[in-house]
N, C-alpha and C. Protein backbone atom coordinates (compact mmCIF):
# COMPACT_ATOMS: atom_id res chain seq x y z
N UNK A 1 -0.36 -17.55 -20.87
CA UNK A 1 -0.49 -17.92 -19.48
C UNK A 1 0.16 -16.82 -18.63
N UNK A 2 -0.51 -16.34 -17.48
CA UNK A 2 -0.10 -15.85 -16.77
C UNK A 2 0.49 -15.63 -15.51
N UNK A 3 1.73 -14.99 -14.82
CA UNK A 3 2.07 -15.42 -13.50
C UNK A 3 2.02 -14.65 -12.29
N UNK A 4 1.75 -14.89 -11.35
CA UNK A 4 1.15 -14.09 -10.39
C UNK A 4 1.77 -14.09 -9.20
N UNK A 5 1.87 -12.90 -8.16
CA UNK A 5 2.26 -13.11 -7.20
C UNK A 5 1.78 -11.87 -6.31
N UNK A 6 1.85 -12.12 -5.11
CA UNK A 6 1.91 -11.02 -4.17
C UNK A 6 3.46 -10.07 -3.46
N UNK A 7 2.66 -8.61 -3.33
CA UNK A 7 3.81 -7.85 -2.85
C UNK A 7 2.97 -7.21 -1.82
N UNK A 8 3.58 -7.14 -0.81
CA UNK A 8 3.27 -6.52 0.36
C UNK A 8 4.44 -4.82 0.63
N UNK A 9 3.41 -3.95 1.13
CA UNK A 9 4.30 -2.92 1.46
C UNK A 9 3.22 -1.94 3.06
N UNK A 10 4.40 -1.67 3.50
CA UNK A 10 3.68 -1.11 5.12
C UNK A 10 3.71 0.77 4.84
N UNK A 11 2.60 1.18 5.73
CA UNK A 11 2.85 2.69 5.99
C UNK A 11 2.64 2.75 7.84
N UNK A 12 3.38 3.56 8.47
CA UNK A 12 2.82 4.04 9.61
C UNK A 12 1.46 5.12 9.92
N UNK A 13 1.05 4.79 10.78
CA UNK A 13 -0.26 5.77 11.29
C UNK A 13 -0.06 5.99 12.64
N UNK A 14 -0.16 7.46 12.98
CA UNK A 14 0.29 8.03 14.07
C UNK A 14 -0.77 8.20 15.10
N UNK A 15 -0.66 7.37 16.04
CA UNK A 15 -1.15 7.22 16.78
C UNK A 15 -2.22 8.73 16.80
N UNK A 16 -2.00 9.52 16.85
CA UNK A 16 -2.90 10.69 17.94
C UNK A 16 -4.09 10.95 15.97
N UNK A 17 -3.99 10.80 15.11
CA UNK A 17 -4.86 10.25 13.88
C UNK A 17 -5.72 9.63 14.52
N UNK A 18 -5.17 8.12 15.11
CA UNK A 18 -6.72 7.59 15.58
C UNK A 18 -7.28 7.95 16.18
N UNK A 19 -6.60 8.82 17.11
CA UNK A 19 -7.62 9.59 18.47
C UNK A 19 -7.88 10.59 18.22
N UNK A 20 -7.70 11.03 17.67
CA UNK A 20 -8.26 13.15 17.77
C UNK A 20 -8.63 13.38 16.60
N UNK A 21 -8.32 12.91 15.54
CA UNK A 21 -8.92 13.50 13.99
C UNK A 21 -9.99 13.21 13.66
N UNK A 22 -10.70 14.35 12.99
CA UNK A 22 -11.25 14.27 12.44
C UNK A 22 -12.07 13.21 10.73
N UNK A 23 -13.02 13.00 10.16
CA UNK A 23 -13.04 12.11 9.39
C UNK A 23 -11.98 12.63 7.70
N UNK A 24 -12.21 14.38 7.82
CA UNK A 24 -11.12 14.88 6.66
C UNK A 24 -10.21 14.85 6.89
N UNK A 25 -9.45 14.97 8.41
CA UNK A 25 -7.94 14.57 8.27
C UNK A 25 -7.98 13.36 8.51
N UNK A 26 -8.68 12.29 8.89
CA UNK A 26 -8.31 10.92 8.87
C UNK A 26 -7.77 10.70 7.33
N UNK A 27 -9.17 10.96 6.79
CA UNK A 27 -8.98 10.70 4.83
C UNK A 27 -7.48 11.56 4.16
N UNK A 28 -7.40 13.05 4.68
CA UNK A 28 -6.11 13.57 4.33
C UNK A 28 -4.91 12.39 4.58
N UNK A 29 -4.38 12.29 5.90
CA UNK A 29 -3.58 11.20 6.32
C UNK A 29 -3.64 10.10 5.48
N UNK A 30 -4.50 9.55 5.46
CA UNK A 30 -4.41 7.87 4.87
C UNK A 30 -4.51 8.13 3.09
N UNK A 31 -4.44 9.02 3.07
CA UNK A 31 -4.30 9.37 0.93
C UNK A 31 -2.88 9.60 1.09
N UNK A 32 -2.50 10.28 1.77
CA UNK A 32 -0.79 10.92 2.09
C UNK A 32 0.00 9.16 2.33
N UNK A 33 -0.43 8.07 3.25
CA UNK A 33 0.31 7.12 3.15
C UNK A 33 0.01 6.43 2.08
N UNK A 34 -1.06 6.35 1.30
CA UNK A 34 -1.47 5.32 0.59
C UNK A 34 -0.51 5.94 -0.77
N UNK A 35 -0.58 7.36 -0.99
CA UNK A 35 0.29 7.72 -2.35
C UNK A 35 1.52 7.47 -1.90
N UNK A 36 2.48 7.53 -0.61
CA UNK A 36 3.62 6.91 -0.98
C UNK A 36 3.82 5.29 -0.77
N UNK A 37 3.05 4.89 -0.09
CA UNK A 37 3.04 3.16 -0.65
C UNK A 37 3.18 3.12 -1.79
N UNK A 38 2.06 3.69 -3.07
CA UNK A 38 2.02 3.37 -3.77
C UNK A 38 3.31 3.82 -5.21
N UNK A 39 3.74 4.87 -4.88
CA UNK A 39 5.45 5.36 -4.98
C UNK A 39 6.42 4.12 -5.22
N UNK A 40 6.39 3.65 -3.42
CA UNK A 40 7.12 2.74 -3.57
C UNK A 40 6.97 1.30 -4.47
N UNK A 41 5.45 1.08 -4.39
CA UNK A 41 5.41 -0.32 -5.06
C UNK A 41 5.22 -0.01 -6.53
N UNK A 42 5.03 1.26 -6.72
CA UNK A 42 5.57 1.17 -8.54
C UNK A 42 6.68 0.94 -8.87
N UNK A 43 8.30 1.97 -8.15
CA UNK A 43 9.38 1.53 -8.35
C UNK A 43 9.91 0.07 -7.76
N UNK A 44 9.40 -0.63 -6.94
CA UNK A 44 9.90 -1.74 -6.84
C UNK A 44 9.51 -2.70 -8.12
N UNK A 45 8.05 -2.86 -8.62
CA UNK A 45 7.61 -3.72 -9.31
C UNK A 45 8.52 -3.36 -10.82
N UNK A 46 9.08 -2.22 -10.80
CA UNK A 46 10.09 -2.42 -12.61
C UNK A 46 10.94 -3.31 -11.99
N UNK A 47 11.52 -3.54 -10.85
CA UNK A 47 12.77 -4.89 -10.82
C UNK A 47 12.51 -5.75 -10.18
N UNK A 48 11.48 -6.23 -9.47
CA UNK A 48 10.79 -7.28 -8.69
C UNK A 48 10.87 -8.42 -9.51
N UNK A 49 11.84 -9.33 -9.23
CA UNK A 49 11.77 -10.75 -9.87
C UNK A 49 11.93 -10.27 -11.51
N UNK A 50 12.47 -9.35 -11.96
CA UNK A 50 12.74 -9.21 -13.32
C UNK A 50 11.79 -8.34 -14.00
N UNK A 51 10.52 -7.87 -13.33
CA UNK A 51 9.92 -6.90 -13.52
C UNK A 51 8.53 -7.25 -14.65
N UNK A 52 7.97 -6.48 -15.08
CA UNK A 52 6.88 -6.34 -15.90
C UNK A 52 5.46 -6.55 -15.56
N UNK A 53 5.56 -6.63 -14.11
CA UNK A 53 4.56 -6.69 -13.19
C UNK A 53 3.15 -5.81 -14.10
N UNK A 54 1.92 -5.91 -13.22
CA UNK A 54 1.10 -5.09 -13.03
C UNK A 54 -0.42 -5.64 -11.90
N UNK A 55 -0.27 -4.28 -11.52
CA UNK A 55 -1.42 -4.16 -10.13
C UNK A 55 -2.68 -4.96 -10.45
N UNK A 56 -3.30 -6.34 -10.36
CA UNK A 56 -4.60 -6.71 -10.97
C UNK A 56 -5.72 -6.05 -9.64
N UNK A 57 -5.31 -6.43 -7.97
CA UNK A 57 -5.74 -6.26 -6.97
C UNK A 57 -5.09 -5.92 -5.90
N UNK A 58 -5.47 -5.14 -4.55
CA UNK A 58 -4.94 -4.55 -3.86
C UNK A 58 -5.90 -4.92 -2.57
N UNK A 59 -5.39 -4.94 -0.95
CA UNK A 59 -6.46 -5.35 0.13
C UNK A 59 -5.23 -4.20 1.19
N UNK A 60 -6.42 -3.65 2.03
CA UNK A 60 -5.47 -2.69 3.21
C UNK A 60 -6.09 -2.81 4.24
N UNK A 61 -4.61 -3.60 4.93
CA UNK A 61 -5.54 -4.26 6.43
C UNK A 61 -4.48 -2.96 7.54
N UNK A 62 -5.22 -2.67 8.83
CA UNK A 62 -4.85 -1.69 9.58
C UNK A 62 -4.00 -3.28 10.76
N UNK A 63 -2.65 -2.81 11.06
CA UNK A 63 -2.48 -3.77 11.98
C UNK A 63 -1.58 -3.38 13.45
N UNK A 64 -2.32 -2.57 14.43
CA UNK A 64 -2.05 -1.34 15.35
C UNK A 64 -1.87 -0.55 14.80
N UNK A 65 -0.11 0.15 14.62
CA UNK A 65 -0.05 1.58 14.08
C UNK A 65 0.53 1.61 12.81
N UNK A 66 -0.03 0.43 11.59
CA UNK A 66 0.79 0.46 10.39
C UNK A 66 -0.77 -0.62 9.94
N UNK A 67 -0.42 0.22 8.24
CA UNK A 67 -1.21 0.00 7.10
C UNK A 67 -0.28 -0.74 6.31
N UNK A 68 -1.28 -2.14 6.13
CA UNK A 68 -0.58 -3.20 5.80
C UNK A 68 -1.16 -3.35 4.25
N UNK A 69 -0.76 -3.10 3.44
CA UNK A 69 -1.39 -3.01 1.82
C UNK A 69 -0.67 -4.32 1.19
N UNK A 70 -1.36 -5.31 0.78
CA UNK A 70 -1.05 -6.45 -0.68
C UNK A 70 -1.42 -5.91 -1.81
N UNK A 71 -0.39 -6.55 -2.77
CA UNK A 71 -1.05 -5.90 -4.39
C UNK A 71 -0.71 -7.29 -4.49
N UNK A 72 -1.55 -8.00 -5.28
CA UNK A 72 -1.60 -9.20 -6.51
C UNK A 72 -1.43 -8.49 -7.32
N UNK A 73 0.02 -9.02 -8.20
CA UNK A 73 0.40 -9.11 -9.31
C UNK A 73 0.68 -9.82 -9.86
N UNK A 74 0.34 -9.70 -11.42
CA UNK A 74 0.40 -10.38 -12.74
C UNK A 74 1.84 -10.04 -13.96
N UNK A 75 1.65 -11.17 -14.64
CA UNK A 75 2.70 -10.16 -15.62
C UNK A 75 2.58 -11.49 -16.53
């Protein structure tokens, strides 16, 4: 049996991104926040509630100037 839960983690997006960039630096930018989100929610998930987590699903909602990422996890 397995147990599940959600982790939430935020990135900022700089305002003048939404307005002036281009679609390659949009994509540059948002790979640049999404790899350190994802930084962070690897090292959190080894001690999160005792750890042994793993990523089943992930959803990235934009909410003004921050990228709001869930991971469902299992373990």
């Amino acid at each position: 049996m397995y147990e599940y839960c959600v982790m939430f983690e935020t990135a900022d997006v700089k305002p003048e991104i939404l307005v002036t960039a281009t679609k390659d630096e949009f994509s540059q930018n948002l790979q640049v926040a999404l790899a350190g989100v994802i930084h962070r929610v690897s090292e959190r998930m080894k001690t999160f509630q005792g750890g042994g987590w793993e990523i089943m699903s992930h959803q990235l909602t934009r909410l003004d100037l921050y990228l709001i990422v869930s991971f469902l996890l299992r373990r």
